[in-house]
C-alpha atoms as a PDB file:
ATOM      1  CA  UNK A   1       0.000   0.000   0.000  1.00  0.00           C
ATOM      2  CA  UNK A   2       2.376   2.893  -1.451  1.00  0.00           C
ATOM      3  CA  UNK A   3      -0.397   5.001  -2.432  1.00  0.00           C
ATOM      4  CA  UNK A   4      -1.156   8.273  -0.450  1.00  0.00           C
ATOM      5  CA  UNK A   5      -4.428   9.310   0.235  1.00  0.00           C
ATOM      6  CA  UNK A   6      -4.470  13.134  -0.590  1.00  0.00           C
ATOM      7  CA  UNK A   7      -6.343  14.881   1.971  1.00  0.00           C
ATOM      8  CA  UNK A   8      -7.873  18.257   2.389  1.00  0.00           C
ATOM      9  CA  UNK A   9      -7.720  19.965   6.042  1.00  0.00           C
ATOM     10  CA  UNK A  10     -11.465  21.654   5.638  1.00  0.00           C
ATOM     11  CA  UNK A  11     -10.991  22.953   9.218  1.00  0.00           C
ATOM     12  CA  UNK A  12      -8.331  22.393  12.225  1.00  0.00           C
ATOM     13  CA  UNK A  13      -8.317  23.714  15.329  1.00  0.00           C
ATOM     14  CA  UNK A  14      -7.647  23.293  18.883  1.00  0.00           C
ATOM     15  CA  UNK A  15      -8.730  19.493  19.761  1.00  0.00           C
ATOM     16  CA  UNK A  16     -10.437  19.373  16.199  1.00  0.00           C
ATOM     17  CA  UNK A  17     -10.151  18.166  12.656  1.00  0.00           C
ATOM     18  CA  UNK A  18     -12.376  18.054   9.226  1.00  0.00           C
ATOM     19  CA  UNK A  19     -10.633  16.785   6.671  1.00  0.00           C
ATOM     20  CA  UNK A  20     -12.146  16.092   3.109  1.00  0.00           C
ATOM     21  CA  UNK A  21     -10.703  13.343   0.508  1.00  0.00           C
ATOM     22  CA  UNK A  22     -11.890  12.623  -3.036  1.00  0.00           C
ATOM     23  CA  UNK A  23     -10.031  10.847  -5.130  1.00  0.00           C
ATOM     24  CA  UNK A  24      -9.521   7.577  -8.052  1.00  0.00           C
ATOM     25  CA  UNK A  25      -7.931   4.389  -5.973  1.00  0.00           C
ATOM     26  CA  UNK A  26      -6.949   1.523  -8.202  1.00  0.00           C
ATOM     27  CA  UNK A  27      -4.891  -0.299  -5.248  1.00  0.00           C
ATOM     28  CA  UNK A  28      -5.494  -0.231  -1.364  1.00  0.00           C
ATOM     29  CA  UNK A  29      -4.402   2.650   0.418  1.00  0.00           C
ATOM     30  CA  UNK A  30      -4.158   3.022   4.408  1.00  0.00           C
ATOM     31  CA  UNK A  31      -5.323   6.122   5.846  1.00  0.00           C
ATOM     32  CA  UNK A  32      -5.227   4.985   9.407  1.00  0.00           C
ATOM     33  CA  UNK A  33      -3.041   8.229   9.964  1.00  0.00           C
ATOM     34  CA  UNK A  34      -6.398   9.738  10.211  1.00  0.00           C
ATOM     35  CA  UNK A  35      -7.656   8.254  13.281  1.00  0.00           C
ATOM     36  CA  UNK A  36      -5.565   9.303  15.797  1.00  0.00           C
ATOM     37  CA  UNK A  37      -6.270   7.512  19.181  1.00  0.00           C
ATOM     38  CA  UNK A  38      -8.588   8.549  22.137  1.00  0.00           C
ATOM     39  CA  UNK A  39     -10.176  10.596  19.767  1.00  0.00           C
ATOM     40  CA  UNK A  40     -13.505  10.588  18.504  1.00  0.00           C
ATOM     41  CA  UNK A  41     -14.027  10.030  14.773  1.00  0.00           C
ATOM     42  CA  UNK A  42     -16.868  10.310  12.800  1.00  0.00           C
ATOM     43  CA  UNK A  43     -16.620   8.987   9.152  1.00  0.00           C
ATOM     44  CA  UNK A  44     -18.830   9.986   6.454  1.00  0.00           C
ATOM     45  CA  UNK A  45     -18.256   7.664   3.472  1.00  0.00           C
ATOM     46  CA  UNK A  46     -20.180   9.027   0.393  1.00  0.00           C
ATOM     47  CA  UNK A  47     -18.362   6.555  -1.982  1.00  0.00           C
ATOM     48  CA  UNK A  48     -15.826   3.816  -1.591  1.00  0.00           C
ATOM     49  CA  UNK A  49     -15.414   0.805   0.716  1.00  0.00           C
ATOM     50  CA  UNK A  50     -13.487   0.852   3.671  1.00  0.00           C
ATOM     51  CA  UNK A  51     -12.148  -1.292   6.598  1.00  0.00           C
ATOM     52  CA  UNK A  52     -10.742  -0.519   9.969  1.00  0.00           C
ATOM     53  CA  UNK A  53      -9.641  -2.755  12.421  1.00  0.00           C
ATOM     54  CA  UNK A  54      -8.196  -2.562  15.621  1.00  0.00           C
ATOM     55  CA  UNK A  55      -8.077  -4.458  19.479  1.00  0.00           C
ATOM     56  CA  UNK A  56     -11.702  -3.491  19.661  1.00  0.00           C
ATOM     57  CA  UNK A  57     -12.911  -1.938  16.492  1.00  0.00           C
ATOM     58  CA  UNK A  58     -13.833  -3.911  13.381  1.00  0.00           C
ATOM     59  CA  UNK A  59     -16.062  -2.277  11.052  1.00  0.00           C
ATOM     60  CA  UNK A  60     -16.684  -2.240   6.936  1.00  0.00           C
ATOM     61  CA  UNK A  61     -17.271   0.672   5.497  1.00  0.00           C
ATOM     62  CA  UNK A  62     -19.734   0.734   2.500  1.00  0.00           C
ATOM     63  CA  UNK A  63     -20.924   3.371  -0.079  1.00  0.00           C
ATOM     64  CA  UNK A  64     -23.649   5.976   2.111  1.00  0.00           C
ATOM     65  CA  UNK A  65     -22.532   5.283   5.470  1.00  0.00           C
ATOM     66  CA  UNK A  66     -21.577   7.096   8.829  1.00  0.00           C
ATOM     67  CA  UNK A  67     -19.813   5.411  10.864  1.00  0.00           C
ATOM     68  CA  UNK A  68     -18.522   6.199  14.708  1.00  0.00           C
ATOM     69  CA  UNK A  69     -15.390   4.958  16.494  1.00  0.00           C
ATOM     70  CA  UNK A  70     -12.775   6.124  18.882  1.00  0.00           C
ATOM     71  CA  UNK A  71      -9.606   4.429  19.280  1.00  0.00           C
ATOM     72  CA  UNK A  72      -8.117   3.556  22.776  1.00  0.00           C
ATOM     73  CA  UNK A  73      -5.375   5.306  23.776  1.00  0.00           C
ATOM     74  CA  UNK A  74      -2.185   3.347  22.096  1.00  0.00           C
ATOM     75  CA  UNK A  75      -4.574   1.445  20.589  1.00  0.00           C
ATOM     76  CA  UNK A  76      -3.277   0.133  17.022  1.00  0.00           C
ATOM     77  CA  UNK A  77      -5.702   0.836  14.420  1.00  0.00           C
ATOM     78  CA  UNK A  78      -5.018  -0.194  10.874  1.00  0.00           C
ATOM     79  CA  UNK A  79      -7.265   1.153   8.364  1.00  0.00           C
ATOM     80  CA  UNK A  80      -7.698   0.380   4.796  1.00  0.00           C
ATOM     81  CA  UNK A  81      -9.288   1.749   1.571  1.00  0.00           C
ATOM     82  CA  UNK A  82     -10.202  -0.451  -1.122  1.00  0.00           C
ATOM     83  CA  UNK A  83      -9.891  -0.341  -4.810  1.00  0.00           C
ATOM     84  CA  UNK A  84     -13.094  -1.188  -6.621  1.00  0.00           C
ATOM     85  CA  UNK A  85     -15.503   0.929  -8.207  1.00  0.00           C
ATOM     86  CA  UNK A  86     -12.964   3.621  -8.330  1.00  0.00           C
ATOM     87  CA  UNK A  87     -13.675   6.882  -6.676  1.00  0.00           C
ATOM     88  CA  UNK A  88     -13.611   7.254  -2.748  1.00  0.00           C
ATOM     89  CA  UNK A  89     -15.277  10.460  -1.359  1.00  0.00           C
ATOM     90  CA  UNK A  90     -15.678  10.533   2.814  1.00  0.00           C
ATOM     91  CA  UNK A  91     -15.493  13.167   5.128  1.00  0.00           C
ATOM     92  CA  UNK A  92     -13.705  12.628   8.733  1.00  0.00           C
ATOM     93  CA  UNK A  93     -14.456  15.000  11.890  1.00  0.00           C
ATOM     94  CA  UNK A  94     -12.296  13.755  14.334  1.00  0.00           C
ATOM     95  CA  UNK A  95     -12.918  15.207  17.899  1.00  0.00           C
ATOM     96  CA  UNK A  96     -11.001  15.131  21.474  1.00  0.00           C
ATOM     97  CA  UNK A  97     -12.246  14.918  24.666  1.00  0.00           C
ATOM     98  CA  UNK A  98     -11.241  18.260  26.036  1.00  0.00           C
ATOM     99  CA  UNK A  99     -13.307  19.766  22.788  1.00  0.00           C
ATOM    100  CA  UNK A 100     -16.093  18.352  22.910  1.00  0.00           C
ATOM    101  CA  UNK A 101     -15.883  19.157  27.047  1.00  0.00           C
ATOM    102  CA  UNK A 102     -15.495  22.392  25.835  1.00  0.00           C
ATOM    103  CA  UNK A 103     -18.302  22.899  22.932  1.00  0.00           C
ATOM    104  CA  UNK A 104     -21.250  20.557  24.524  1.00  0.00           C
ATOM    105  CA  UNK A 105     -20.841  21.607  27.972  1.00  0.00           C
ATOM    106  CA  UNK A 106     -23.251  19.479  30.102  1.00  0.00           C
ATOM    107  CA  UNK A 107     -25.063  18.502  26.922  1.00  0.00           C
ATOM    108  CA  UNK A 108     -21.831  16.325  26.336  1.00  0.00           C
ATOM    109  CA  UNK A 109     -23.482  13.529  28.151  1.00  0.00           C
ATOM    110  CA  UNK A 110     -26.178  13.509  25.584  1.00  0.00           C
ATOM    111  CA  UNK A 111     -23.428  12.503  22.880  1.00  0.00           C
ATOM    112  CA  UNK A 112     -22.882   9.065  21.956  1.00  0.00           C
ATOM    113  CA  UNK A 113     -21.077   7.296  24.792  1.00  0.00           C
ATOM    114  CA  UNK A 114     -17.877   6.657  22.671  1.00  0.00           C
ATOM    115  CA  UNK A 115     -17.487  10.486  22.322  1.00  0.00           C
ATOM    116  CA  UNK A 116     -18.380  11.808  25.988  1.00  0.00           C
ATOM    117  CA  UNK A 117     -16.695   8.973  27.871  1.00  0.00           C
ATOM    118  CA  UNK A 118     -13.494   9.223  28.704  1.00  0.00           C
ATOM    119  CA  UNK A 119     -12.794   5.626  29.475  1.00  0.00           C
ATOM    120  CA  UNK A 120     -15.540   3.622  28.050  1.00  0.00           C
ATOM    121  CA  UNK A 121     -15.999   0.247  28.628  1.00  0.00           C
ATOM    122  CA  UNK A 122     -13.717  -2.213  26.462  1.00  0.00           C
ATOM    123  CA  UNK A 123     -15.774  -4.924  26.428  1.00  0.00           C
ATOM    124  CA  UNK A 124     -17.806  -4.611  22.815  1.00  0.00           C
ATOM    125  CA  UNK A 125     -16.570  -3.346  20.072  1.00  0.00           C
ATOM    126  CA  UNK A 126     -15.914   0.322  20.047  1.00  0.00           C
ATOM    127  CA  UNK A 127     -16.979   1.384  16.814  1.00  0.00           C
ATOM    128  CA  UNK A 128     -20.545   1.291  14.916  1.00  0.00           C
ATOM    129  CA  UNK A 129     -21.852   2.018  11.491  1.00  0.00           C
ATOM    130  CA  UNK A 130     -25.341   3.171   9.844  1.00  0.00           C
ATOM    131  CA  UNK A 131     -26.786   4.552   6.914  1.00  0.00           C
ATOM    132  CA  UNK A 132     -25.989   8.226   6.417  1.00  0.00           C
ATOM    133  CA  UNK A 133     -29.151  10.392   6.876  1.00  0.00           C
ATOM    134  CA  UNK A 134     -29.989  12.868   3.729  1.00  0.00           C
ATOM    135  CA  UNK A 135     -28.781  15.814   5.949  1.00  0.00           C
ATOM    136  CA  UNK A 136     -25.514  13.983   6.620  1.00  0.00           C
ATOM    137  CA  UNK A 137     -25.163  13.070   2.870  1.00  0.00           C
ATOM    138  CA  UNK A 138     -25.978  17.405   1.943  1.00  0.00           C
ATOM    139  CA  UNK A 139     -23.224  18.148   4.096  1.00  0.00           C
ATOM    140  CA  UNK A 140     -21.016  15.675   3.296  1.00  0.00           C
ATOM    141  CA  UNK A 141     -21.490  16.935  -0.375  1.00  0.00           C
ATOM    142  CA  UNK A 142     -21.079  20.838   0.677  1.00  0.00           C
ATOM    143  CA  UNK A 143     -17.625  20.045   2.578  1.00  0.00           C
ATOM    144  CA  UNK A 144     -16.349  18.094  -0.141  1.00  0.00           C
ATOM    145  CA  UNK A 145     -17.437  20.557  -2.765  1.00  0.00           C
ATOM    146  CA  UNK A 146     -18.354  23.562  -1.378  1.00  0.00           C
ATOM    147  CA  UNK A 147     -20.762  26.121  -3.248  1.00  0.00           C
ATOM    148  CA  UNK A 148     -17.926  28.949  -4.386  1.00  0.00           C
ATOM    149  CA  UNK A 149     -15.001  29.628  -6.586  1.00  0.00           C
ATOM    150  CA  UNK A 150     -12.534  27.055  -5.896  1.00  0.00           C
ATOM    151  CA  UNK A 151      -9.904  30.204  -4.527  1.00  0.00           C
ATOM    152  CA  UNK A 152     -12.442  31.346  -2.057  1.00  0.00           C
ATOM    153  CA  UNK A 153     -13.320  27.384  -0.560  1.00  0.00           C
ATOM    154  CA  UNK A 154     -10.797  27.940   2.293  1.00  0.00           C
ATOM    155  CA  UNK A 155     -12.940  31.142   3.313  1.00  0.00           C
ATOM    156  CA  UNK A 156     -15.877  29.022   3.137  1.00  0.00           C
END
């Protein structure tokens, strides 16, 4: 897997990352540089399939699906993009603790328990996956090609 993934930071911050890919893959390609551990990660996968695995993560990503995980802190995590039907277009929001603390407030119980605990349970798999709502799907779309001149996107 020699390829590089060529991603585009959509927004960084303090604690917080959007990054955008879209792009032709004719062999695998890791991206697991993506998913940095005890971090929350949020994975919208407009086109392409996908796996990730890890100690307690194991999920396949299809075409139209969101998908939720959050490594463990030196956890290994080896994911994989793979070729077939060409084009691979997903979104990744990948969130820390002390930002989502920090943006939710108290409402950050209210969050999925693999993003507002700090030490969740190990037991299960730490990971899930579901269809991508038509909302999720718009703004996946608008992030990965926003409405304006290509020289004003990183205003956008």
């Amino acid at each position: 897997m020699s390829t590089s993934l060529h991603a585009t930071i959509l927004h960084e911050g303090a604690g917080i990352t959007v990054t955008g890919i879209d792009v032709e893959l004719t062999q695998p390609v890791d991206w697991s540089s993506f998913l940095k551990p005890a971090a929350g990660h949020l994975v919208l996968n407009l086109d392409g399939h996908a796996v990730i695995l890890g100690l307690h993560i194991r999920l396949g990503i299809v075409p139209g699906t969101a998908s939720l995980l959050r490594p463990g802190e030196g956890e290994m995590i080896h994911a994989s993009r793979l070729p077939g039907g060409g084009r691979h277009r997903f979104v990744i929001l990948s969130a820390n603790s002390a930002w989502l603390s920090a943006n939710f407030g108290d409402s950050t119980a209210a969050l999925h328990p693999l993003l507002h605990d700090p030490a969740p349970q190990r037991s299960g798999h730490m990971g899930q996956l579901r269809s991508m709502t038509l909302a999720e799907r718009d703004l996946c779309e608008s992030l990965l090609q926003p409405p304006v001149a290509r020289n004003l996107r990183a205003a956008w």
